[in-house]
N, C-alpha and C. Protein backbone atom coordinates (compact mmCIF):
# COMPACT_ATOMS: atom_id res chain seq x y z
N UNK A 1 0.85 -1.17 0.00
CA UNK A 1 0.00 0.00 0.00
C UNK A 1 0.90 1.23 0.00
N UNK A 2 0.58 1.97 -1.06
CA UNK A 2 1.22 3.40 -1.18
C UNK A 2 0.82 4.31 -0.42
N UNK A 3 2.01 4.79 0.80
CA UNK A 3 1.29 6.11 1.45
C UNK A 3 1.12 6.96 0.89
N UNK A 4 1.25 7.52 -0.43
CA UNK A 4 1.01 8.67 -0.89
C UNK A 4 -0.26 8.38 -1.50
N UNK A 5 -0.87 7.39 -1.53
CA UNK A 5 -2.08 6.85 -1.94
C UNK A 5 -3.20 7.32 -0.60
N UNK A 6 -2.90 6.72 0.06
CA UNK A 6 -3.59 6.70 1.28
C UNK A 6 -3.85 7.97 2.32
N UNK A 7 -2.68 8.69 2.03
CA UNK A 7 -2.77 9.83 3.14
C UNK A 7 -2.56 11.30 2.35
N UNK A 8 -3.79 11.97 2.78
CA UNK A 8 -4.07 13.20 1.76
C UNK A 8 -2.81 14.09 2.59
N UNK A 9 -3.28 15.32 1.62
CA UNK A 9 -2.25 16.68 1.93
C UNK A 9 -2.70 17.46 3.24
N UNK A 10 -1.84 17.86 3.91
CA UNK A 10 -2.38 19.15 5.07
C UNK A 10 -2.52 20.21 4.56
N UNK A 11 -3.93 20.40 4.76
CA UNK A 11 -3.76 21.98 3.81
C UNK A 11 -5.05 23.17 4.50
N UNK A 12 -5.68 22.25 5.66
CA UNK A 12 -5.98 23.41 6.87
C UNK A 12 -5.91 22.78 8.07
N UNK A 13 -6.42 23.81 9.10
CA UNK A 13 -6.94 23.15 10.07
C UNK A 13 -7.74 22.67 10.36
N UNK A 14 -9.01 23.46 9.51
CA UNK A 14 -10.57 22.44 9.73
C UNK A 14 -10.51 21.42 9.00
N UNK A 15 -9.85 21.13 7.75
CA UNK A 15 -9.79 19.77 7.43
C UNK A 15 -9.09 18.64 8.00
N UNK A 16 -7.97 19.41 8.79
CA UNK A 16 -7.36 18.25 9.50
C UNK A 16 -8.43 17.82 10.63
N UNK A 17 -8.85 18.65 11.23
CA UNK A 17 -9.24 18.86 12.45
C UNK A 17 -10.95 18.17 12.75
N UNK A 18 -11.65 18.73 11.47
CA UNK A 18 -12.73 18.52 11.64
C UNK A 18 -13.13 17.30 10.16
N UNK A 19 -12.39 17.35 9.21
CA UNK A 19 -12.56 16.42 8.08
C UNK A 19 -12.18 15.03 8.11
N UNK A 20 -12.58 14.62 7.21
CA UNK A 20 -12.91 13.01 6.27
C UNK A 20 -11.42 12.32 5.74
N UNK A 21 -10.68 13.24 5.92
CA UNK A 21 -9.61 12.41 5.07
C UNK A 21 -8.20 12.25 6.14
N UNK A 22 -7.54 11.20 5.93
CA UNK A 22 -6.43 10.98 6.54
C UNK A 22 -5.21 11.74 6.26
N UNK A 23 -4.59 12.45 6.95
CA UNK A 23 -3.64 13.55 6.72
C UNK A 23 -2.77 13.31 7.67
N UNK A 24 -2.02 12.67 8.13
CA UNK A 24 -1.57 12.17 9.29
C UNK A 24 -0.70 13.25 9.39
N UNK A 25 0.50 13.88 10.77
CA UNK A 25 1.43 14.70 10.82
C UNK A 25 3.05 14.17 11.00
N UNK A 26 3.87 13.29 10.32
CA UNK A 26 5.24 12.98 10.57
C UNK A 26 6.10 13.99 11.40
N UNK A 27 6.56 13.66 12.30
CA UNK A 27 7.53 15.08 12.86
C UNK A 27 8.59 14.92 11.82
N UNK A 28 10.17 15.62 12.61
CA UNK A 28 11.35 16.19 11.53
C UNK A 28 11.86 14.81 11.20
N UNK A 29 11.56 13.60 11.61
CA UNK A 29 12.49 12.50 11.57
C UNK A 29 11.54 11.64 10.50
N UNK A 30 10.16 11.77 10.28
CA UNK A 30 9.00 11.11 9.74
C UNK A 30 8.38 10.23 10.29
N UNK A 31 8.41 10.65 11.93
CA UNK A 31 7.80 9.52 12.42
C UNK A 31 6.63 10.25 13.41
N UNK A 32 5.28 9.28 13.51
CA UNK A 32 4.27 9.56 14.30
C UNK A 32 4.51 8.90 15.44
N UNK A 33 4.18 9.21 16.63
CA UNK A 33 3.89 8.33 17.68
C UNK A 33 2.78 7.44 17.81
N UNK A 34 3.12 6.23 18.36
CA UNK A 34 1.54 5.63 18.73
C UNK A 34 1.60 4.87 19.68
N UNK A 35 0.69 5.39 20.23
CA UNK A 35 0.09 4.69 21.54
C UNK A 35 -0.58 3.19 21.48
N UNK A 36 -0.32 1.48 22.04
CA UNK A 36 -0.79 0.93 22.02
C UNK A 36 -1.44 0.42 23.13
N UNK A 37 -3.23 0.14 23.06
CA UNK A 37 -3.65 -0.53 24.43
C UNK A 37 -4.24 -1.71 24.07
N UNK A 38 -4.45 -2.96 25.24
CA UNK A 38 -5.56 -4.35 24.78
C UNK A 38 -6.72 -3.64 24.29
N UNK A 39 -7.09 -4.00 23.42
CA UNK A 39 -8.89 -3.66 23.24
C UNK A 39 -9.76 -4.24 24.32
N UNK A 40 -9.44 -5.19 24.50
CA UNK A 40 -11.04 -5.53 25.78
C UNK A 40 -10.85 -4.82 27.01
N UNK A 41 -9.35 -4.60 28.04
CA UNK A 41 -9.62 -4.36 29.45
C UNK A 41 -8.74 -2.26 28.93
N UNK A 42 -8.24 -2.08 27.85
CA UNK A 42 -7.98 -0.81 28.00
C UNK A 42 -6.45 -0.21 28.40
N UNK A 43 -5.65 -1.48 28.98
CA UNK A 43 -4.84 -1.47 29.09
C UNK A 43 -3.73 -1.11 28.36
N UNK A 44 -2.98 -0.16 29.25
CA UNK A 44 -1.81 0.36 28.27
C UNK A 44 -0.76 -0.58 27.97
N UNK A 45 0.07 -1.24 26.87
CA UNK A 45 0.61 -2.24 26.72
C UNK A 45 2.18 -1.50 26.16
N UNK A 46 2.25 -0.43 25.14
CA UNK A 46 3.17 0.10 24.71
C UNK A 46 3.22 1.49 24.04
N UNK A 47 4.38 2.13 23.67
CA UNK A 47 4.22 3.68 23.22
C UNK A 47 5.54 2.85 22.24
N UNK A 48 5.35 3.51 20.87
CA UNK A 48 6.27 3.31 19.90
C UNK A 48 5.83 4.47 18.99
N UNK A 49 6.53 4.45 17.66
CA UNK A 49 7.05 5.08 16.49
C UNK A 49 6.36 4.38 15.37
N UNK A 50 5.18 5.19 14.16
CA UNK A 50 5.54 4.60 13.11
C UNK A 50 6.39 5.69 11.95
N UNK A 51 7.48 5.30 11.09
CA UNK A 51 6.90 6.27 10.11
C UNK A 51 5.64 6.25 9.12
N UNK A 52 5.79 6.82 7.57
CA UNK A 52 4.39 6.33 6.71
C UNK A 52 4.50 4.86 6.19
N UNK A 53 5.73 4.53 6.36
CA UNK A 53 5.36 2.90 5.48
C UNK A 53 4.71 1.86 6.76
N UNK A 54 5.11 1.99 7.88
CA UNK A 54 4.77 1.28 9.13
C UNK A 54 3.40 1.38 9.08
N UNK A 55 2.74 2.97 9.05
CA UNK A 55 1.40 3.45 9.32
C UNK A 55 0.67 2.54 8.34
N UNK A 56 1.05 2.55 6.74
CA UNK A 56 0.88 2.25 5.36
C UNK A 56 0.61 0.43 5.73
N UNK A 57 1.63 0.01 6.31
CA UNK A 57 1.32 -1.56 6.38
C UNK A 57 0.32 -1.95 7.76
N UNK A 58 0.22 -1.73 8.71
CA UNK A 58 -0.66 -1.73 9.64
C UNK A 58 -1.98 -1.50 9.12
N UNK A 59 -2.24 -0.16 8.19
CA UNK A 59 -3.62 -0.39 7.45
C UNK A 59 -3.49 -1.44 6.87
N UNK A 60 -2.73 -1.72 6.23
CA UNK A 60 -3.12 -2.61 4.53
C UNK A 60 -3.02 -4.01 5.82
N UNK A 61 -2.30 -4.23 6.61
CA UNK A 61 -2.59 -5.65 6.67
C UNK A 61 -3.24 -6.10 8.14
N UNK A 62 -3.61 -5.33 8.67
CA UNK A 62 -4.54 -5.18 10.08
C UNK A 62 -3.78 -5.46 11.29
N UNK A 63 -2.42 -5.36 11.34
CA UNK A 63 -1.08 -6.47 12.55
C UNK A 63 -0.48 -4.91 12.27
N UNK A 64 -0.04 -4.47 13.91
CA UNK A 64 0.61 -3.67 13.93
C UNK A 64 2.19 -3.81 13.65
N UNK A 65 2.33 -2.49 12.63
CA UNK A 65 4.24 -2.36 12.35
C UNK A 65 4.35 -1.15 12.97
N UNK A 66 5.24 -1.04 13.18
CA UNK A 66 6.06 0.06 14.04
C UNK A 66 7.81 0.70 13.51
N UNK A 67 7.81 1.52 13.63
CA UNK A 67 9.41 1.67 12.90
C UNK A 67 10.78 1.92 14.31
N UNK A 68 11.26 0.89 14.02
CA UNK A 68 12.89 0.93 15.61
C UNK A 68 13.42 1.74 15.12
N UNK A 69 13.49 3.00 16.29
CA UNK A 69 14.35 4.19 15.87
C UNK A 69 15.55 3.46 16.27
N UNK A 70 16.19 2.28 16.72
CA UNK A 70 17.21 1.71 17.41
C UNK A 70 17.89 0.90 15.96
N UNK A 71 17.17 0.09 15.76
CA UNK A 71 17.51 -0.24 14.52
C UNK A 71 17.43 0.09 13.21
N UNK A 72 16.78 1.43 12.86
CA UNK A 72 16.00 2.30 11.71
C UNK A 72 15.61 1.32 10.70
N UNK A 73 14.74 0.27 11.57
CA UNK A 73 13.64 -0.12 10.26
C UNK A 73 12.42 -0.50 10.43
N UNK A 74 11.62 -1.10 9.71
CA UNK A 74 9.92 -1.33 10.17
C UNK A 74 10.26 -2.38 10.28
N UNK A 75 9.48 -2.54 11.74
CA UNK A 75 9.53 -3.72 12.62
C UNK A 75 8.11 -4.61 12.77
N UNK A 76 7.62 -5.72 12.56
CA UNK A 76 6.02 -6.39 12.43
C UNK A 76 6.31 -6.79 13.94
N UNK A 77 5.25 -6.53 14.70
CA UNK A 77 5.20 -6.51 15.91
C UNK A 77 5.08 -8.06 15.57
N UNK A 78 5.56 -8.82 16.56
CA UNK A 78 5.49 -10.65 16.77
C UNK A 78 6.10 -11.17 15.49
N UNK A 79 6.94 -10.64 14.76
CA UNK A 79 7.02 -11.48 13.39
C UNK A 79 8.16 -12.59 13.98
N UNK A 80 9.08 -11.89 15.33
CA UNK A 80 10.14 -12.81 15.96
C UNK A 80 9.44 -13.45 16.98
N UNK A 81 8.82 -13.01 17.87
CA UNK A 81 7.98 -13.61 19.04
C UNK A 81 7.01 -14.30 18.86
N UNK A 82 6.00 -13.97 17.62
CA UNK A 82 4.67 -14.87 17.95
C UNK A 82 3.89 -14.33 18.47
N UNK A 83 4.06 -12.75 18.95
CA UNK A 83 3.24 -12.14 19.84
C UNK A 83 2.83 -10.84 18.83
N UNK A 84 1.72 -11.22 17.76
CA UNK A 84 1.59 -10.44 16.61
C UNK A 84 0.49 -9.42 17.60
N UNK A 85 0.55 -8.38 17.43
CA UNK A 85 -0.49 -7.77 17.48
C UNK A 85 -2.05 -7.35 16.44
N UNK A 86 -2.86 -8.16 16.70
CA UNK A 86 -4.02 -7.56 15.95
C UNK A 86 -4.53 -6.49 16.15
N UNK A 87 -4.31 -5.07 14.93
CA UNK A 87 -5.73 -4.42 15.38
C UNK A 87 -7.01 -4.33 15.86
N UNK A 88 -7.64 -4.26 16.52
CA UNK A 88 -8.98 -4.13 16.37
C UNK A 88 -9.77 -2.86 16.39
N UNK A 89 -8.86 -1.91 16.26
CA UNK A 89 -9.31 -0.29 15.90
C UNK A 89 -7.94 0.37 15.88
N UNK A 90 -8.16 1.73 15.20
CA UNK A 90 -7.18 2.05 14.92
C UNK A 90 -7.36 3.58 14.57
N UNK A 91 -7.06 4.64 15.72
CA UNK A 91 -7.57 5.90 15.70
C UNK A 91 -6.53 6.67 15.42
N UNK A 92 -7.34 8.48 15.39
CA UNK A 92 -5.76 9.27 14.76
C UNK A 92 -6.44 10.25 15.94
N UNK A 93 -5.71 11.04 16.67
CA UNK A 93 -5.98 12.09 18.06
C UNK A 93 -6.35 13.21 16.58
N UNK A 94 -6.79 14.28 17.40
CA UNK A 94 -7.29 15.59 16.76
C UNK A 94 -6.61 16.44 15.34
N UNK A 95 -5.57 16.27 15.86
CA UNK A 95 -4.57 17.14 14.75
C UNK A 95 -3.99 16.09 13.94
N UNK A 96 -3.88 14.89 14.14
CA UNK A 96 -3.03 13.91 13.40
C UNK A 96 -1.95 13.70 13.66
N UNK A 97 -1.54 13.62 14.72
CA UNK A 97 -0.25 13.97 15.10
C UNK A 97 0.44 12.74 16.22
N UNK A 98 -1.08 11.66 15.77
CA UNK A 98 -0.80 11.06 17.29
C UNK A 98 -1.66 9.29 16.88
N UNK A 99 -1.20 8.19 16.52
CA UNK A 99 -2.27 7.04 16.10
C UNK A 99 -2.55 6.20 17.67
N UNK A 100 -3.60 5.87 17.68
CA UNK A 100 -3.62 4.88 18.97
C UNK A 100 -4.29 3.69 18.89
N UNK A 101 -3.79 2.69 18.73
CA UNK A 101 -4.14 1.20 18.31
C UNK A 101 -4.78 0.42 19.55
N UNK A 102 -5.58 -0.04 18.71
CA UNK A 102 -6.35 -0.72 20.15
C UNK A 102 -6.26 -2.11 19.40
N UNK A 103 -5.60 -3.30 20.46
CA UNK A 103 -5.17 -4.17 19.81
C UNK A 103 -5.56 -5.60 20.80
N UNK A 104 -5.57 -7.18 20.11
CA UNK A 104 -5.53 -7.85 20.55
C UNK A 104 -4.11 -8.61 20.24
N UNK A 105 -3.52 -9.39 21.70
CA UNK A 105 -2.35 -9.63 21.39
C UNK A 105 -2.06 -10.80 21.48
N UNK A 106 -1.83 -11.27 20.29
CA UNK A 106 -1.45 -13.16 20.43
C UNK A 106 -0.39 -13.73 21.69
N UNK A 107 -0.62 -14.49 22.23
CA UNK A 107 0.32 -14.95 23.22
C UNK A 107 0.68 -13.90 24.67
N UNK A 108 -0.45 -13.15 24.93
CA UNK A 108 -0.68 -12.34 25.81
C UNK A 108 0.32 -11.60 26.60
N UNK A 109 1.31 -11.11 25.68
CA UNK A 109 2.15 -9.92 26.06
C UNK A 109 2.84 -9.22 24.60
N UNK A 110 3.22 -7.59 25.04
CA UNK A 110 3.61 -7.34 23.97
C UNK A 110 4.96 -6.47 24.81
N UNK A 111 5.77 -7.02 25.71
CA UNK A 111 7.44 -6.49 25.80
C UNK A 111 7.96 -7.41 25.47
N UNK A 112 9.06 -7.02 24.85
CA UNK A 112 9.94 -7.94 25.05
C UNK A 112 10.88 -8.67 26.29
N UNK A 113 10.84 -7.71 26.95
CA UNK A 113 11.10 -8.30 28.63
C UNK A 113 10.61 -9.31 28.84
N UNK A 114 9.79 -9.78 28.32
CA UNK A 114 8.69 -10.72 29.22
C UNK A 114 7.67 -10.61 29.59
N UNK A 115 7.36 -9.33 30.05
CA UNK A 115 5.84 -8.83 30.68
C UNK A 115 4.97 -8.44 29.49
N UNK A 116 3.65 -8.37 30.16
CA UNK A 116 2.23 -8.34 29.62
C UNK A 116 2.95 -7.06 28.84
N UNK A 117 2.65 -5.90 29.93
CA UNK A 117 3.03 -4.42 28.74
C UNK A 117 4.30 -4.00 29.96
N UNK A 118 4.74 -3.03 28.20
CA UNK A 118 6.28 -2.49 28.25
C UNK A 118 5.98 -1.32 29.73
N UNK A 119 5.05 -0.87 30.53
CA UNK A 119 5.12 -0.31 31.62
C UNK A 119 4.75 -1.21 32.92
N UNK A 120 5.57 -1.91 33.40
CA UNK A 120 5.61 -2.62 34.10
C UNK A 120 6.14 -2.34 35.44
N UNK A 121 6.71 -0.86 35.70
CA UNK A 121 7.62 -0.02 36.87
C UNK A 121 7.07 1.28 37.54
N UNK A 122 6.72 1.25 38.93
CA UNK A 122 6.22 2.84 38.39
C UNK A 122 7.60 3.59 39.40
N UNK A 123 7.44 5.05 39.06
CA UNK A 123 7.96 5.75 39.60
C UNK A 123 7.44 6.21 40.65
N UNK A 124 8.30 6.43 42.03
CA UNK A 124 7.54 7.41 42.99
C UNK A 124 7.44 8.67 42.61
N UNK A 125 6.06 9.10 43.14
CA UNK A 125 5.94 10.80 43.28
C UNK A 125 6.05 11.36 44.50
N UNK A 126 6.16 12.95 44.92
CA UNK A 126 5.77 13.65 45.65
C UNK A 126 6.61 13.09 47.19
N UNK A 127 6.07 12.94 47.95
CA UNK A 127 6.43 12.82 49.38
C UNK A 127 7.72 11.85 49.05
N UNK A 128 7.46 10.52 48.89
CA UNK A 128 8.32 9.71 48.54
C UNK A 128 9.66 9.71 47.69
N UNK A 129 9.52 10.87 46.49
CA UNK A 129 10.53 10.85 45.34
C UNK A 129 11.61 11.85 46.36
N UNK A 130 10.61 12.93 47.19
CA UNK A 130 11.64 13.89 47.72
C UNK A 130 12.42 13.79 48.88
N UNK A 131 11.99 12.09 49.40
CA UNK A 131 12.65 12.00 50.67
C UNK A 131 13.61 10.66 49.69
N UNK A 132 14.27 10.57 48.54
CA UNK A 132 14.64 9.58 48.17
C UNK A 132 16.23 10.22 48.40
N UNK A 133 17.43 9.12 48.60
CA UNK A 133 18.80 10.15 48.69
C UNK A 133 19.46 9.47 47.16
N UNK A 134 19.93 9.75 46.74
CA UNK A 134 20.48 9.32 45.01
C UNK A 134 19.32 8.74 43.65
N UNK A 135 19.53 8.06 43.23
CA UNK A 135 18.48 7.48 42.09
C UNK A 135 16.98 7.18 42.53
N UNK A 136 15.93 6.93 41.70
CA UNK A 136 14.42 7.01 42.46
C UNK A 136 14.61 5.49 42.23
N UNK A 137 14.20 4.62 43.06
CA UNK A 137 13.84 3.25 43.19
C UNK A 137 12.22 2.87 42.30
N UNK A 138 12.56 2.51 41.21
CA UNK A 138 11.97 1.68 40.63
C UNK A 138 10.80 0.60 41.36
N UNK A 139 9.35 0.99 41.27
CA UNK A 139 8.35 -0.13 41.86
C UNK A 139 8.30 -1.29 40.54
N UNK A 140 8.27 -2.58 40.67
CA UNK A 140 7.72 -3.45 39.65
C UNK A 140 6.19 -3.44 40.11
N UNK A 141 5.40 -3.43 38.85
CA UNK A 141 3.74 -3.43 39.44
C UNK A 141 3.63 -4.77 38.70
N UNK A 142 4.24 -5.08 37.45
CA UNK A 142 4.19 -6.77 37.40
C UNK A 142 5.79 -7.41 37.89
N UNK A 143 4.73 -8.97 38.65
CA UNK A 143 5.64 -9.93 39.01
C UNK A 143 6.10 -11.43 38.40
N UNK A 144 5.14 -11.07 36.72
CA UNK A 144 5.33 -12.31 36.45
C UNK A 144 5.45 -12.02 35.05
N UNK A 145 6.10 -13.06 34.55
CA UNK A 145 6.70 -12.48 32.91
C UNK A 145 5.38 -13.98 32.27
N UNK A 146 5.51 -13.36 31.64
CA UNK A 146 4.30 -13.93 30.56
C UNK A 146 5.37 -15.05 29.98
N UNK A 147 6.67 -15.07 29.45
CA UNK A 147 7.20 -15.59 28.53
C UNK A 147 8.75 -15.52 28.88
N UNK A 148 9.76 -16.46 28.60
CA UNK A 148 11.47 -15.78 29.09
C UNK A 148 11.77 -15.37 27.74
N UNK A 149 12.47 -14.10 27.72
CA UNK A 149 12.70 -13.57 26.58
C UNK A 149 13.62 -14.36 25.91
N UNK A 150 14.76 -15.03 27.01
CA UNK A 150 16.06 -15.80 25.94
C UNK A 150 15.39 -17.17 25.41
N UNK A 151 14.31 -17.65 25.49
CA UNK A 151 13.80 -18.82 25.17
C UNK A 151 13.09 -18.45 24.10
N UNK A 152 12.53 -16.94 23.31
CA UNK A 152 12.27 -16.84 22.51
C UNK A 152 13.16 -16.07 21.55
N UNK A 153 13.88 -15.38 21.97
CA UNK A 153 14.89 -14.48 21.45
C UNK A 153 16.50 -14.73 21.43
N UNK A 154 16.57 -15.93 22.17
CA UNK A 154 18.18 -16.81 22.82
C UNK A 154 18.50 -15.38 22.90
N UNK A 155 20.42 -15.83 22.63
CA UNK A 155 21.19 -14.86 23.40
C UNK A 155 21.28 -13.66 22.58
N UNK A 156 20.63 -13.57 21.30
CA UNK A 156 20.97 -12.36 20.55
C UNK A 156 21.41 -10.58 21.37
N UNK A 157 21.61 -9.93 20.99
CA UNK A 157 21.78 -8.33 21.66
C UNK A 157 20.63 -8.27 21.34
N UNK A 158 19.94 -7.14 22.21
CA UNK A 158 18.94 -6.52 21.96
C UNK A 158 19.69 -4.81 21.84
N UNK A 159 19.27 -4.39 20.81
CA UNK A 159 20.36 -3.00 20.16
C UNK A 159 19.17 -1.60 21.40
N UNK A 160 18.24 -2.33 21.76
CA UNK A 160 17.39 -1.26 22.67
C UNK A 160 17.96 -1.21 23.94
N UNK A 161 18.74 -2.07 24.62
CA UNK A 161 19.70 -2.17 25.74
C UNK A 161 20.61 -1.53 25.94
N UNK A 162 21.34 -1.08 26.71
CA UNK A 162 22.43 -0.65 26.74
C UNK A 162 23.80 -1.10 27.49
């Protein structure tokens, strides 16, 4: 599928804003953000990157792609894991500037860590962050990995690590 097929010109604001046609907004690098959650419970699962060919194949083939700013290429969510993501909707925020996939996910996680979703830590706020003395301590809110990553991924690098 040709994005230049698919995604019209910006050429106001009420058409972006209030119109019919897909005009999506690439920032300086050509990439949109997108937000992914489960479709049934709402859950936030991941935040990634497409550029237009990612955006372009996710329509045309209903399985979310995404583009690795780590590795600079389009990436098919599960094409290594098995953990494909299905669309099951697939929205654009106000200005276009923003896609948010609402997805079902084969094999019921979409990190690669292991866990259900890639926010799995929270940060302290407020009382707690300011009585902290050096680095903020990391909460895990999940305790159980869905999957071991080296049993699906062996020992390869992961280039998102450091």
């Amino acid at each position: 599928m040709d994005p230049g097929q698919i995604f019209g010109a910006r050429r106001s604001v009420e058409q972006v804003e209030e119109g019919r046609e897909l005009a999506p907004k690439f920032d300086e690098h050509g990439l949109i953000p997108s937000v992914t959650t489960d479709h049934a419970t709402g859950e936030l699962l991941m935040v990634g990157y497409m550029n237009a060919e990612a955006l372009a194949r996710t329509i045309e083939t209903g399985e979310a792609h995404y583009y690795s700013r780590s590795r600079q290429a389009i990436w098919h969510k599960g094409a290594t894991s098995g953990l494909v993501q299905t669309v099951k909707e697939l929205l654009i925020d106000d200005d276009q500037d923003c896609v948010w996939l609402r997805v079902d996910v084969a094999g019921g996680a979409s990190c690669h860590v292991g866990y259900r979703s890639c926010f799995y830590r929270a940060i302290p706020t407020g009382a707690a962050a300011k009585a902290a003395k050096g680095p903020l301590t990391l909460k895990f809110t999940e305790t159980r990995k869905v999957f071991d990553p080296k049993d699906v991924y062996g020992d390869a690098p992961n280039p998102t690590r450091l």
